[in-house]
Protein backbone atom coordinates (compact mmCIF):
# COMPACT_ATOMS: atom_id res chain seq x y z
CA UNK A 1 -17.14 22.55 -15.99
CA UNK A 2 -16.63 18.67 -15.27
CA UNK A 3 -13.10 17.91 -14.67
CA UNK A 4 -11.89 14.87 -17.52
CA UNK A 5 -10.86 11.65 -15.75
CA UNK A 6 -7.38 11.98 -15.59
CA UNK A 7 -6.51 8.17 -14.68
CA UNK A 8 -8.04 5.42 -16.87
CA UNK A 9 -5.59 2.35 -16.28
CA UNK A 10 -4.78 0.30 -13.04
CA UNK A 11 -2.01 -2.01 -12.57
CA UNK A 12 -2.91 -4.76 -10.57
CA UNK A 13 0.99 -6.49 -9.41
CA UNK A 14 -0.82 -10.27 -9.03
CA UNK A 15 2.07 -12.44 -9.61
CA UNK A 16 3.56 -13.31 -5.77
CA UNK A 17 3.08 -16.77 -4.63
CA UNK A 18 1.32 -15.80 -1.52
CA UNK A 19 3.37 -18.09 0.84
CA UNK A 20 1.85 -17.23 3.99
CA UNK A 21 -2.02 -18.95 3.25
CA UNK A 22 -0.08 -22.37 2.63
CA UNK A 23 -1.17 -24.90 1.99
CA UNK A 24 -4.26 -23.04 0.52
CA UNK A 25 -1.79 -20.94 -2.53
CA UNK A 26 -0.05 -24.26 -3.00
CA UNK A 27 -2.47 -24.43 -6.32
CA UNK A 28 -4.75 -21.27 -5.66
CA UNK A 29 -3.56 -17.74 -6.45
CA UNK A 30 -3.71 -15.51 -3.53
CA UNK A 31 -5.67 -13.12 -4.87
CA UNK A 32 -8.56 -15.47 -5.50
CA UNK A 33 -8.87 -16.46 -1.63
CA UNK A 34 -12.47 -15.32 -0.56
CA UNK A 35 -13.21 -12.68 1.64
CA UNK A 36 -17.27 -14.15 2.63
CA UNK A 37 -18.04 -14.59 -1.15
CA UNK A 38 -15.96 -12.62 -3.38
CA UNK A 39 -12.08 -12.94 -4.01
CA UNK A 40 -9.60 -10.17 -2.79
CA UNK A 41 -8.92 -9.61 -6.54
CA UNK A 42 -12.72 -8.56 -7.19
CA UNK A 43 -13.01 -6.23 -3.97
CA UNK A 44 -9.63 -4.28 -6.04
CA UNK A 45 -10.99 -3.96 -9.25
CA UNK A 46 -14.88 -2.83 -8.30
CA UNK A 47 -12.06 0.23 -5.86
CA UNK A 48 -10.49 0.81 -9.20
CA UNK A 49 -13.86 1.31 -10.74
CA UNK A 50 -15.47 3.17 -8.35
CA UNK A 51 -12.74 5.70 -9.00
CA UNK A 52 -13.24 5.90 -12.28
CA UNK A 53 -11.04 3.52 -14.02
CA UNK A 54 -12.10 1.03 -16.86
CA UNK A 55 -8.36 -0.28 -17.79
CA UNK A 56 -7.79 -3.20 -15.64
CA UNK A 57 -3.60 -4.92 -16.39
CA UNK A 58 -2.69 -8.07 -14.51
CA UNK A 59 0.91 -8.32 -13.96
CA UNK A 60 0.54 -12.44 -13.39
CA UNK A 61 2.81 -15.33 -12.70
CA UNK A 62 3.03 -19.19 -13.44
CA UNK A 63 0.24 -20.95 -11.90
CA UNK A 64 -2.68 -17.51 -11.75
CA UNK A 65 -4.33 -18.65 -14.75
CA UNK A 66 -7.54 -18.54 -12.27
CA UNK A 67 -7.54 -14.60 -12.29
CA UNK A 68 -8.16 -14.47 -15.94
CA UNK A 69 -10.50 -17.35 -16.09
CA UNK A 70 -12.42 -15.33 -13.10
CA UNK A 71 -13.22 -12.29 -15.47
CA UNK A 72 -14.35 -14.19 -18.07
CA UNK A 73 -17.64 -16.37 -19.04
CA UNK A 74 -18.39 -19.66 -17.35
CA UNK A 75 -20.98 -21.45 -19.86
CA UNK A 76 -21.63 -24.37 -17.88
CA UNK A 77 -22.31 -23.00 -14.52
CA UNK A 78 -24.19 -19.65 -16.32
CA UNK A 79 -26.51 -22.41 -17.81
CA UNK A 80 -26.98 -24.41 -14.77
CA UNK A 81 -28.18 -21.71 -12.89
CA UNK A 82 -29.82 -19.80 -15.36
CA UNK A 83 -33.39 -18.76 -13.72
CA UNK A 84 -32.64 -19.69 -10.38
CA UNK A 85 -32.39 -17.66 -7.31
CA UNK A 86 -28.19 -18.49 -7.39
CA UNK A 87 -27.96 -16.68 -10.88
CA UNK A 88 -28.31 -13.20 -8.70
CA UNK A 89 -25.12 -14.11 -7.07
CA UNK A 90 -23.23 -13.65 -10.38
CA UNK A 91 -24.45 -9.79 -10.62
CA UNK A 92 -21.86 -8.09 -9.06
CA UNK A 93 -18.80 -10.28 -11.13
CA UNK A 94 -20.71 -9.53 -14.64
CA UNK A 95 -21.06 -6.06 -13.88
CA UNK A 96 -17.55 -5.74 -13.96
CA UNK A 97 -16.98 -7.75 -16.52
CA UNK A 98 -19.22 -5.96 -18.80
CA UNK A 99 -17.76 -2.30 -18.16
CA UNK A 100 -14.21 -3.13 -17.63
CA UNK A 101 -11.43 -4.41 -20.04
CA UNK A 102 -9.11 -6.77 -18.95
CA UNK A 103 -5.08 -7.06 -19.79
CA UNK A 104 -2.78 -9.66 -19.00
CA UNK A 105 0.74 -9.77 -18.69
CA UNK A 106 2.99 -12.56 -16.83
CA UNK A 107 5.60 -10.88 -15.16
CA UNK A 108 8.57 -14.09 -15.51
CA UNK A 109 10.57 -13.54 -12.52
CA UNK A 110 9.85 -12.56 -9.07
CA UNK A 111 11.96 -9.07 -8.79
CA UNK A 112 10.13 -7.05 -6.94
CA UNK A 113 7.08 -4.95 -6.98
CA UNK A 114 8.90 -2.05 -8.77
CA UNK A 115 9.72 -4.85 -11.50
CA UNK A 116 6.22 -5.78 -11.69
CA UNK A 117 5.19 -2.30 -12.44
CA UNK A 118 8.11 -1.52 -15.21
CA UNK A 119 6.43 -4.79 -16.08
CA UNK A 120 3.13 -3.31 -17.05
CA UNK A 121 4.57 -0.85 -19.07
CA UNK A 122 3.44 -1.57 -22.20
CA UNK A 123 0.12 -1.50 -20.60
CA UNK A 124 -0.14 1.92 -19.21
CA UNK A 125 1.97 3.50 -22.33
CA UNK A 126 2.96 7.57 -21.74
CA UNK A 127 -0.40 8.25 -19.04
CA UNK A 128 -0.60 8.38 -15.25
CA UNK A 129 -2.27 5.43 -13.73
CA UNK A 130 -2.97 3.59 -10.40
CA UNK A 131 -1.56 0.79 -8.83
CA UNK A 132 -3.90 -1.07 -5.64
CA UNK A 133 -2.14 -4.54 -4.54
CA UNK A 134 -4.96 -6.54 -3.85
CA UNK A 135 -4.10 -7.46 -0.63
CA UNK A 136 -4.55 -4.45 1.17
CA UNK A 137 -8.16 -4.60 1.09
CA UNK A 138 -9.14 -0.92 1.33
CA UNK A 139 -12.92 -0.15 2.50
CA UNK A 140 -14.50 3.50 3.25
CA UNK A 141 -15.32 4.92 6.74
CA UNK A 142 -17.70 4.46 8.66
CA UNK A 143 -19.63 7.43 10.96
CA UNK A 144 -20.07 7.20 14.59
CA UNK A 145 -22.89 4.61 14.38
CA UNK A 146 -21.28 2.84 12.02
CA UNK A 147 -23.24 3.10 8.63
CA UNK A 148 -21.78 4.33 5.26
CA UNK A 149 -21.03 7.90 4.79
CA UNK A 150 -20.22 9.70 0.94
CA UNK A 151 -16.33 9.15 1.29
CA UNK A 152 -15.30 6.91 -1.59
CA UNK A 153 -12.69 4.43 -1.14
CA UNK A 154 -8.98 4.85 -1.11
CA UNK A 155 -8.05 4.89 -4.81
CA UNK A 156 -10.80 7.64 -5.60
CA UNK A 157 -9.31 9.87 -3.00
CA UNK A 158 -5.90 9.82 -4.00
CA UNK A 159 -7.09 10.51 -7.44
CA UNK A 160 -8.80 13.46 -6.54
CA UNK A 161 -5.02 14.69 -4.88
CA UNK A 162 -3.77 13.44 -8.48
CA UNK A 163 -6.05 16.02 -9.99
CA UNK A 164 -4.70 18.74 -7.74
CA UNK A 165 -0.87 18.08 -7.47
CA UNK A 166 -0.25 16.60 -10.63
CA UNK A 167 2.41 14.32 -9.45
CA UNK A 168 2.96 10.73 -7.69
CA UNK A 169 0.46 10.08 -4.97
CA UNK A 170 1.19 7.31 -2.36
CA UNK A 171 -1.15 6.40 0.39
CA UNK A 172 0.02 5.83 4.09
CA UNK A 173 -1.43 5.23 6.97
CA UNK A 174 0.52 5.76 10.66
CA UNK A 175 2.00 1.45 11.76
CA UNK A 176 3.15 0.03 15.10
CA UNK A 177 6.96 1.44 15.13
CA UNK A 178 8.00 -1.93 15.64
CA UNK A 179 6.27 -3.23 12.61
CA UNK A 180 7.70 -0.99 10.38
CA UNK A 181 10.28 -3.53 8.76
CA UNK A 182 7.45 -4.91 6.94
CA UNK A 183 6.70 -1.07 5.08
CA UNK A 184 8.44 1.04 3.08
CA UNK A 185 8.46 4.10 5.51
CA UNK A 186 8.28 8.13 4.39
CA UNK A 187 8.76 11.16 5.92
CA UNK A 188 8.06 14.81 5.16
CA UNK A 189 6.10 18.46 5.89
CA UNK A 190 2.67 18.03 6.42
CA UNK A 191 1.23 20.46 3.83
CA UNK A 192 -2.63 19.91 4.88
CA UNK A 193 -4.23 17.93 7.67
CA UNK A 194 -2.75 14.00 7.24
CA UNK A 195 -1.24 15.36 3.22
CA UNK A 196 2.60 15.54 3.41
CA UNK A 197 4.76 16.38 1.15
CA UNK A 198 7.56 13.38 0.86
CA UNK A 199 11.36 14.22 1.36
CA UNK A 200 12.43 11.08 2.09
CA UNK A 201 11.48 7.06 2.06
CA UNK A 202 13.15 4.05 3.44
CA UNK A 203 12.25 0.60 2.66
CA UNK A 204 11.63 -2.10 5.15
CA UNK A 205 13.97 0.04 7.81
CA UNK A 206 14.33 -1.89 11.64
CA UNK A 207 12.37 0.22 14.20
CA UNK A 208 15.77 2.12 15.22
CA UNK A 209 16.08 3.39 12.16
CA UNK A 210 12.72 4.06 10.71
CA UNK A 211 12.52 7.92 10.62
CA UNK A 212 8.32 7.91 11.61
CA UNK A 213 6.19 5.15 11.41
CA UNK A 214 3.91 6.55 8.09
CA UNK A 215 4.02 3.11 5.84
CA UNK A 216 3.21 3.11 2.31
CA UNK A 217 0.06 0.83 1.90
CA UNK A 218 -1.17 -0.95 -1.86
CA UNK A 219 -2.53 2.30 -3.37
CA UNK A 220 -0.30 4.54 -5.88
CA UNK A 221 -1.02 6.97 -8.27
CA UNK A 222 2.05 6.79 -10.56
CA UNK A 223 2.81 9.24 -13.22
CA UNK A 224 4.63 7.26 -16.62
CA UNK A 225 7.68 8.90 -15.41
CA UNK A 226 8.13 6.10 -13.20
CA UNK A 227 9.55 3.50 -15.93
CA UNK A 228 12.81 5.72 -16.22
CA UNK A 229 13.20 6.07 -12.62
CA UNK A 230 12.62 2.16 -11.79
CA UNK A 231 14.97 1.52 -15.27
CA UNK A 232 17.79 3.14 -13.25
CA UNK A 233 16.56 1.74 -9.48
CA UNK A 234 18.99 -1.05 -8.45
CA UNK A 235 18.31 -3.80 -6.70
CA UNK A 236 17.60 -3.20 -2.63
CA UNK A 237 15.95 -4.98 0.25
CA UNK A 238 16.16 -8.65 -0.52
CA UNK A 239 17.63 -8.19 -3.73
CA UNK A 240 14.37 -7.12 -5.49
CA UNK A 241 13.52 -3.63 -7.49
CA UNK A 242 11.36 -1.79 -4.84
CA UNK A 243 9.10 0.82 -6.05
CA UNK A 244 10.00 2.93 -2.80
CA UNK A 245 13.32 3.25 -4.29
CA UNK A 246 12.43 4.76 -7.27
CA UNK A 247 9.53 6.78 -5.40
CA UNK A 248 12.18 8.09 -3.49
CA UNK A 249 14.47 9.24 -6.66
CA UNK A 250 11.31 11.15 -7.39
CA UNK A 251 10.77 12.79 -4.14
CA UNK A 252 14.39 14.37 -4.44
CA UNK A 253 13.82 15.38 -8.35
CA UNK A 254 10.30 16.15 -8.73
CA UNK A 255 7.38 15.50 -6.24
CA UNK A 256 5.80 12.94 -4.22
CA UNK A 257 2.34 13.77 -2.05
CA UNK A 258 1.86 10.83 0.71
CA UNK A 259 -1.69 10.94 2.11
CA UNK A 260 -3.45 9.39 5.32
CA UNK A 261 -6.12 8.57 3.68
CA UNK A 262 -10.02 7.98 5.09
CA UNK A 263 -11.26 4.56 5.59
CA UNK A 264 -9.95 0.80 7.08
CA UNK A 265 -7.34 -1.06 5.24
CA UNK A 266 -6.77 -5.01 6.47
CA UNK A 267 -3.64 -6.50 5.67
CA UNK A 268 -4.77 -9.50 3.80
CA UNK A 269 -1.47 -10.33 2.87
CA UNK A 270 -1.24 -11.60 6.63
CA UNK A 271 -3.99 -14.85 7.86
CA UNK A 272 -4.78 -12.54 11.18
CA UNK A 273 -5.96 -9.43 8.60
CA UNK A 274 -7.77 -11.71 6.49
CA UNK A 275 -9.85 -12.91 9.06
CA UNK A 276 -10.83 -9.29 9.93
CA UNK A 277 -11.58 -8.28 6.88
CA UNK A 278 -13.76 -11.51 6.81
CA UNK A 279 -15.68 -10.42 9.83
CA UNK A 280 -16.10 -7.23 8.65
CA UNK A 281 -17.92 -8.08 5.59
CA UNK A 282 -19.86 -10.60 6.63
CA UNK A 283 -21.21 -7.95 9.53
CA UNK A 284 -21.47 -4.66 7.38
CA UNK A 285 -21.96 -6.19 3.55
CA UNK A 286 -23.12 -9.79 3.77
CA UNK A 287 -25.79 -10.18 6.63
CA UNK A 288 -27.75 -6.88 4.85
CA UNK A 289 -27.28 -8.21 1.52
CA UNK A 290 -29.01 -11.42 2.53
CA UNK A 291 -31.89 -9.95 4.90
């Protein structure tokens, strides 16, 4: 018997102001910047859909009016193109258009990511869902001579946990100790090879304190017990609701899994990590796309 899709919706937190690309975010929203030829944003949702998912909510700020205009119709330049060899290049865009919906919500202060999520509440309603931050661009591995194998990407495979555990999924993957004051940091019993399950999380700790060096990345599968949890969370690290506060509120009263999952992620978030991920495209998607 085929299993049901258990997750339909994705949150998509879209609303930071993406300080570290300025000047470029001064009027651009992060999440547009391009990675070759398609925005970070783009590369998220086609993850989300490729696991499954058809229920796309933007939790958006002031001034990211150019995420919604991205999933939506362009007349002018449609009809401009229209029969040329450039109208190919809008394939990939309109196929998510036409088998996705879109819903946008502006979150109307900067609080957090755990804010952004109670946020999208009235999105996701009383279901599980996902939750992939846009700038950890996630992609699938590679084999030994560096071609595409069957492993899906990131979101998919913490779904498929989601299916057996039945509880929050978090993906992690093992950080420099000394960077780990950028992560929120877990620890726990390894249950299966890289699966652990979570006693413990720590937000942004300084090296000395970090208890491993097993960061949470941008993929969660959340179940809609989460709202009551990050109702109650208080404010933490730089005054903000973090969602590895409430996570961790979970881990002591129910169950968190935290998986090293297969595949590359590149911090986009950072100008160093978006230039990898750039090279990486254009040598493994790009080049063979136009050849």
């Amino acid at each position: 018997m085929t299993q049901t899709q258990t997750i339909r919706k994705c949150l998509f937190p879209v609303a930071g102001y993406g300080t570290r690309f300025l000047p470029a975010t001064k009027s651009m929203p992060k999440e547009m910047l391009p990675v070759v030829n398609k925005p970070l944003i783009q590369y998220a949702v086609e993850e989300a859909m490729e696991a499954g998912i058809n229920k796309m909510g933007f939790i958006t700020g002031r001034g990211k009016r150019a995420i919604a205009d991205y999933f939506d119709n362009n007349y002018e330049l449609e009809h401009e193109i229209a029969g040329s060899s450039k109208e190919q290049n809008l394939s990939d865009i309109n196929a998510v258009m036409d088998n996705g919906q879109f819903i946008f919500m502006r979150q109307r202060e900067m609080l957090g990511l755990g804010h952004a999520i109670l946020t999208g509440e009235p999105i996701i309603g009383d279901e599980p869902f996902a939750v992939i931050l846009a700038d950890d661009l996630c992609v699938a591995p590679l084999n030994q001579h560096k071609q595409k194998t069957d492993t899906l990407r990131a979101m998919s495979q913490l779904i498929d946990l989601y299916n057996q555990y039945q509880c929050c999924i978090v993906a992690i993957e093992e950080v420099p100790k000394e960077d780990t004051a950028s992560y929120g940091i877990i620890c726990g019993d390894e249950i299966a090879p890289g699966i652990y399950d979570v006693d413990d999380m720590v937000e942004k700790p300084k090296p000395a304190d970090a208890p491993t060096n097993m960061a949470i990345i941008g993929r969660y599968v959340l179940t809609p017990q989460i709202f009551d949890y990050l109702r109650e969370t208080k404010p933490g690290t730089n005054g903000e609701i973090q969602i590895t506060d409430a996570l961790k509120q979970v881990a002591k009263e129910e169950r968190v899994i935290a998986v090293k999952f297969a595949g590359e992620r590149f911090d986009c978030g950072s100008v160093e990590g978006f230039v990898q991920a750039t090279n990486y495209f254009f040598e493994h998607e790009f080049k063979k796309s136009v050849n």
